[in-house]
N, C-alpha and C. Protein backbone atom coordinates (compact mmCIF):
# COMPACT_ATOMS: atom_id res chain seq x y z
N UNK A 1 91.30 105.41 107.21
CA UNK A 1 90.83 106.61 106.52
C UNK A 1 91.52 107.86 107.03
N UNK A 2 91.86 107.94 108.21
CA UNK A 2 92.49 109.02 108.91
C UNK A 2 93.39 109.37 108.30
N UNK A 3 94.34 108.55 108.07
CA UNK A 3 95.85 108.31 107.29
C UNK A 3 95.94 108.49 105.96
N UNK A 4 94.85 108.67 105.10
CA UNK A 4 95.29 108.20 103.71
C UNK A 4 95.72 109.23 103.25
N UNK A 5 95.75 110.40 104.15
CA UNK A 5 96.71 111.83 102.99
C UNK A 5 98.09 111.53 103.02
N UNK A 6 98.40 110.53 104.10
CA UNK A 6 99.47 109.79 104.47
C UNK A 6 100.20 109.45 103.28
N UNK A 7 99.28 108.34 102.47
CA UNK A 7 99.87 108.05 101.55
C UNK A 7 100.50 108.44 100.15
N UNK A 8 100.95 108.10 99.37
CA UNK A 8 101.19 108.36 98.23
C UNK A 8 100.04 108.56 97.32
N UNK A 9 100.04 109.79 96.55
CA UNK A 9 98.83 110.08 95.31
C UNK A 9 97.41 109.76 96.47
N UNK A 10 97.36 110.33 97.86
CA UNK A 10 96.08 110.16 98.48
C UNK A 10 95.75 109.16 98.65
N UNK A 11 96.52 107.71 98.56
CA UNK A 11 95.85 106.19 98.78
C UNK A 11 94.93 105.91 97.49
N UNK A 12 95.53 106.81 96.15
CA UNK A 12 94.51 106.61 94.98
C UNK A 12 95.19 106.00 94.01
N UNK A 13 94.40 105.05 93.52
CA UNK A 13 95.58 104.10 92.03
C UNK A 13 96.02 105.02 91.14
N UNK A 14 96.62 105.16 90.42
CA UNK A 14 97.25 105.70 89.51
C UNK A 14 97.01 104.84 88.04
N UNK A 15 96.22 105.48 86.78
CA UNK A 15 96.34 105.00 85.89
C UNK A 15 97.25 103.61 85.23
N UNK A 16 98.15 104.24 85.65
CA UNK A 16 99.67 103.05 85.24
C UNK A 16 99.44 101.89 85.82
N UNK A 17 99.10 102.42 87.78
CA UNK A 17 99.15 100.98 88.44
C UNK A 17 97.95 100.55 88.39
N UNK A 18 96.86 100.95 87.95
CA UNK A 18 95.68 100.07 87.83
C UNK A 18 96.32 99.42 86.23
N UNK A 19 96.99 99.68 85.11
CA UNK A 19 97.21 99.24 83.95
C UNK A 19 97.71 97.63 84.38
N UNK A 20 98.87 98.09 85.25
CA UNK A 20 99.80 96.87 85.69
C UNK A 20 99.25 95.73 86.53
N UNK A 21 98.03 95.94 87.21
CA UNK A 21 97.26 94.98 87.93
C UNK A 21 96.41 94.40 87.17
N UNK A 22 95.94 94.85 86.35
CA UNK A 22 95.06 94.15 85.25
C UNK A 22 96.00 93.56 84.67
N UNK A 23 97.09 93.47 84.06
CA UNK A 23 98.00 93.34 83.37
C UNK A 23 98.72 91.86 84.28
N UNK A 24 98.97 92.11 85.19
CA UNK A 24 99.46 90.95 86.69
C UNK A 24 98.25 89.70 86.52
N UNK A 25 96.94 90.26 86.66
CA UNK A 25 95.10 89.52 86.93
C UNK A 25 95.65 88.58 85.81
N UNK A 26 95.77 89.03 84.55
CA UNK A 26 95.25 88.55 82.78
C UNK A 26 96.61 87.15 83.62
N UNK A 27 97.48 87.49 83.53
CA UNK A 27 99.18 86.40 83.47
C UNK A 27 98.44 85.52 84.49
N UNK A 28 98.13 85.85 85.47
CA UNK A 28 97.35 84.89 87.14
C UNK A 28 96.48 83.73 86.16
N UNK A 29 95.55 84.79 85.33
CA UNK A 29 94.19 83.69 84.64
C UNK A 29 95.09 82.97 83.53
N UNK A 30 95.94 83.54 82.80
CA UNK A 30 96.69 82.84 81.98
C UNK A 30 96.97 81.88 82.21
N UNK A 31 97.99 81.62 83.54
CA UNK A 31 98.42 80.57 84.16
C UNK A 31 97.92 79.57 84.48
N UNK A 32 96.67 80.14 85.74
CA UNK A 32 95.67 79.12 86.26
C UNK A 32 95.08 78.26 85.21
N UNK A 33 94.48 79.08 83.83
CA UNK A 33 94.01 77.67 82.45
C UNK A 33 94.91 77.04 82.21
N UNK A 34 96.52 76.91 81.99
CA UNK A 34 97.50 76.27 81.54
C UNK A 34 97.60 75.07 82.52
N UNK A 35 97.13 75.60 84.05
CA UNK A 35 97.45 74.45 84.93
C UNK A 35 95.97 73.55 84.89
N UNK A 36 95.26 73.54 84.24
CA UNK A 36 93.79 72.62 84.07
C UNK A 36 93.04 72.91 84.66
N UNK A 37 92.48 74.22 84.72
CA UNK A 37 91.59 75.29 84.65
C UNK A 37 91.03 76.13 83.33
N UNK A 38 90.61 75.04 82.54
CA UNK A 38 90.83 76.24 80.85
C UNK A 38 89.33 77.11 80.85
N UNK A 39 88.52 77.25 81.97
CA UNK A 39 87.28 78.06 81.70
C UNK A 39 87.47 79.30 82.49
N UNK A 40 88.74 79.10 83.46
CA UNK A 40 88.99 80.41 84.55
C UNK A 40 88.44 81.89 83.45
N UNK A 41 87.21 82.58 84.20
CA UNK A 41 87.31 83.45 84.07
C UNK A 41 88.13 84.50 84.11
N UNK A 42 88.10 85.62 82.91
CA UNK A 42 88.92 86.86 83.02
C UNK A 42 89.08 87.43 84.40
N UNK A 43 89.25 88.46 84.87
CA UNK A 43 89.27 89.15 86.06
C UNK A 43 87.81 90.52 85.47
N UNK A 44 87.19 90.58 86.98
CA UNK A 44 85.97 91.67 86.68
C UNK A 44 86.98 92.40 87.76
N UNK A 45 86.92 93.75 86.64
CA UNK A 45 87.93 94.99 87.38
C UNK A 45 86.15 96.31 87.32
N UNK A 46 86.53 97.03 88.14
CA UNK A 46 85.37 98.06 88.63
C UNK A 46 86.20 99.31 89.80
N UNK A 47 85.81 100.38 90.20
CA UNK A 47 86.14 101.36 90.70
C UNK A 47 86.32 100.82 91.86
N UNK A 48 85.48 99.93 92.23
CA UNK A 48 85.92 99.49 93.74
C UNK A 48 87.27 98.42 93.78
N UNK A 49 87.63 97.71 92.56
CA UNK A 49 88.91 96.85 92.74
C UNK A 49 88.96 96.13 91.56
N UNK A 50 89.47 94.91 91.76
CA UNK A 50 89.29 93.49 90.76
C UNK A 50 88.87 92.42 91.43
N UNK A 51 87.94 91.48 90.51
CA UNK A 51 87.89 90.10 91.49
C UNK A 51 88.30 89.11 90.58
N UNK A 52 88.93 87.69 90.86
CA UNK A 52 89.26 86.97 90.30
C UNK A 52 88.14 85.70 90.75
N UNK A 53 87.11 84.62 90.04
CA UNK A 53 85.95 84.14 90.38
C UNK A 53 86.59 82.81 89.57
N UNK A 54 86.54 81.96 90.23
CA UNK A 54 86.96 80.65 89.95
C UNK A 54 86.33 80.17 88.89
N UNK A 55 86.37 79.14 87.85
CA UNK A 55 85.15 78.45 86.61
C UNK A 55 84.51 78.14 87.83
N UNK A 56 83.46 78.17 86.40
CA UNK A 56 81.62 77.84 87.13
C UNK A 56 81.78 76.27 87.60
N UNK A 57 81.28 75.95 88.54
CA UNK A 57 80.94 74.18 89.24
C UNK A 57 82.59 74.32 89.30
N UNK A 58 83.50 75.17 89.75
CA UNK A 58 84.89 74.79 90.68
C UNK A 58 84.53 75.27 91.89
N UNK A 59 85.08 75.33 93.23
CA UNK A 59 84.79 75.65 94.32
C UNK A 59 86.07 76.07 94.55
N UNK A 60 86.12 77.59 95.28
CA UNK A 60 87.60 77.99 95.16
C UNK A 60 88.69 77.60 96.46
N UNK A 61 87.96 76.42 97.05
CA UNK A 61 88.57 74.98 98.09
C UNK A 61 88.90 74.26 97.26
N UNK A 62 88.43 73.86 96.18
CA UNK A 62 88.63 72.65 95.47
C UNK A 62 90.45 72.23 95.42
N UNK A 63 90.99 70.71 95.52
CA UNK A 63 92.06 70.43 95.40
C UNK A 63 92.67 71.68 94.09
N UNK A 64 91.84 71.05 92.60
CA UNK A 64 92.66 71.13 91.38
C UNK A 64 92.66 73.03 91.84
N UNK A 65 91.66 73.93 91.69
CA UNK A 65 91.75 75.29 91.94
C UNK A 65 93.42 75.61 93.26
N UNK A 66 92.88 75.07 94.05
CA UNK A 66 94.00 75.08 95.15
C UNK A 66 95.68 75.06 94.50
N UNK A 67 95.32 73.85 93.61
CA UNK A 67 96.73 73.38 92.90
C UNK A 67 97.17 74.39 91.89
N UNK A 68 96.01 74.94 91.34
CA UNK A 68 96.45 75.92 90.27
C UNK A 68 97.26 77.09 90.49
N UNK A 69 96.64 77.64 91.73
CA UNK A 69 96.62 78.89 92.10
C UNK A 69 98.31 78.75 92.72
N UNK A 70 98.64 77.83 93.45
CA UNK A 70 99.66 77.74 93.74
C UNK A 70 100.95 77.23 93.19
N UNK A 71 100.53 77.22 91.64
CA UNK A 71 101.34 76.99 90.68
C UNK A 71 101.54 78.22 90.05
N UNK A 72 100.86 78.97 90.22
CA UNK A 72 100.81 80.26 89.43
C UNK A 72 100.86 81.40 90.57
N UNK A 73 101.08 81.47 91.86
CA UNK A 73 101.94 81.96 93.17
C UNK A 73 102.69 83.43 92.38
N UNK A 74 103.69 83.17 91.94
CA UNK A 74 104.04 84.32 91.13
C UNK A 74 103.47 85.60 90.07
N UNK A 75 102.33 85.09 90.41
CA UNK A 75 101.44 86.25 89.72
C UNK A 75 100.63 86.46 90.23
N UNK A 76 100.27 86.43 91.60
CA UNK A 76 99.28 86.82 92.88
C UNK A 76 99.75 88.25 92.88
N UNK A 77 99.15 89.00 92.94
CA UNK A 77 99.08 90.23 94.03
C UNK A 77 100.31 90.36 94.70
N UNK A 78 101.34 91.21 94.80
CA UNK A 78 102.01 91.46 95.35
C UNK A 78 103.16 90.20 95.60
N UNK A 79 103.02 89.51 94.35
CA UNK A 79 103.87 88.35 94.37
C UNK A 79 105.33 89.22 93.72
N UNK A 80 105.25 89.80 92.92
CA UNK A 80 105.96 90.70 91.91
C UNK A 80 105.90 89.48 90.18
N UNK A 81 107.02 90.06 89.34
CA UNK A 81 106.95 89.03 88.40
C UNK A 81 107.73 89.14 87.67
């Protein structure tokens, strides 16, 4: 907190880059259903962030979730794309 005048735009998202993270989330969930996940929830985006919540009765340990996610690696967060 000390630091954040530090940063760029105050450590505050910027319209655009909150556009492009939602935009990154949607391609992540895209992916993850293509890899045999077809109930993956959307992403819940809110002022405090985004969360990405595995389908209902998956466990986000589970092998197939595990497998998905790392098939779809390139659209994580700071993966780029």
């Amino acid at each position: 907190n000390a630091c954040e005048h530090l940063l760029p735009n105050g450590g505050q998202v910027t319209a655009a880059q909150q556009r492009q993270a939602v935009s990154q989330a949607l391609k992540l969930v895209a992916c993850v259903r293509a890899h045999g996940l077809p109930a993956m929830r959307d992403p819940t985006v809110s002022a405090q962030g985004m969360v990405l919540s595995p389908p209902p009765g998956v466990r986000p340990s589970s092998p197939q979730f595990q497998a998905a996610l790392k098939a779809c690696a390139k659209f994580q967060p700071g993966a780029g794309s």
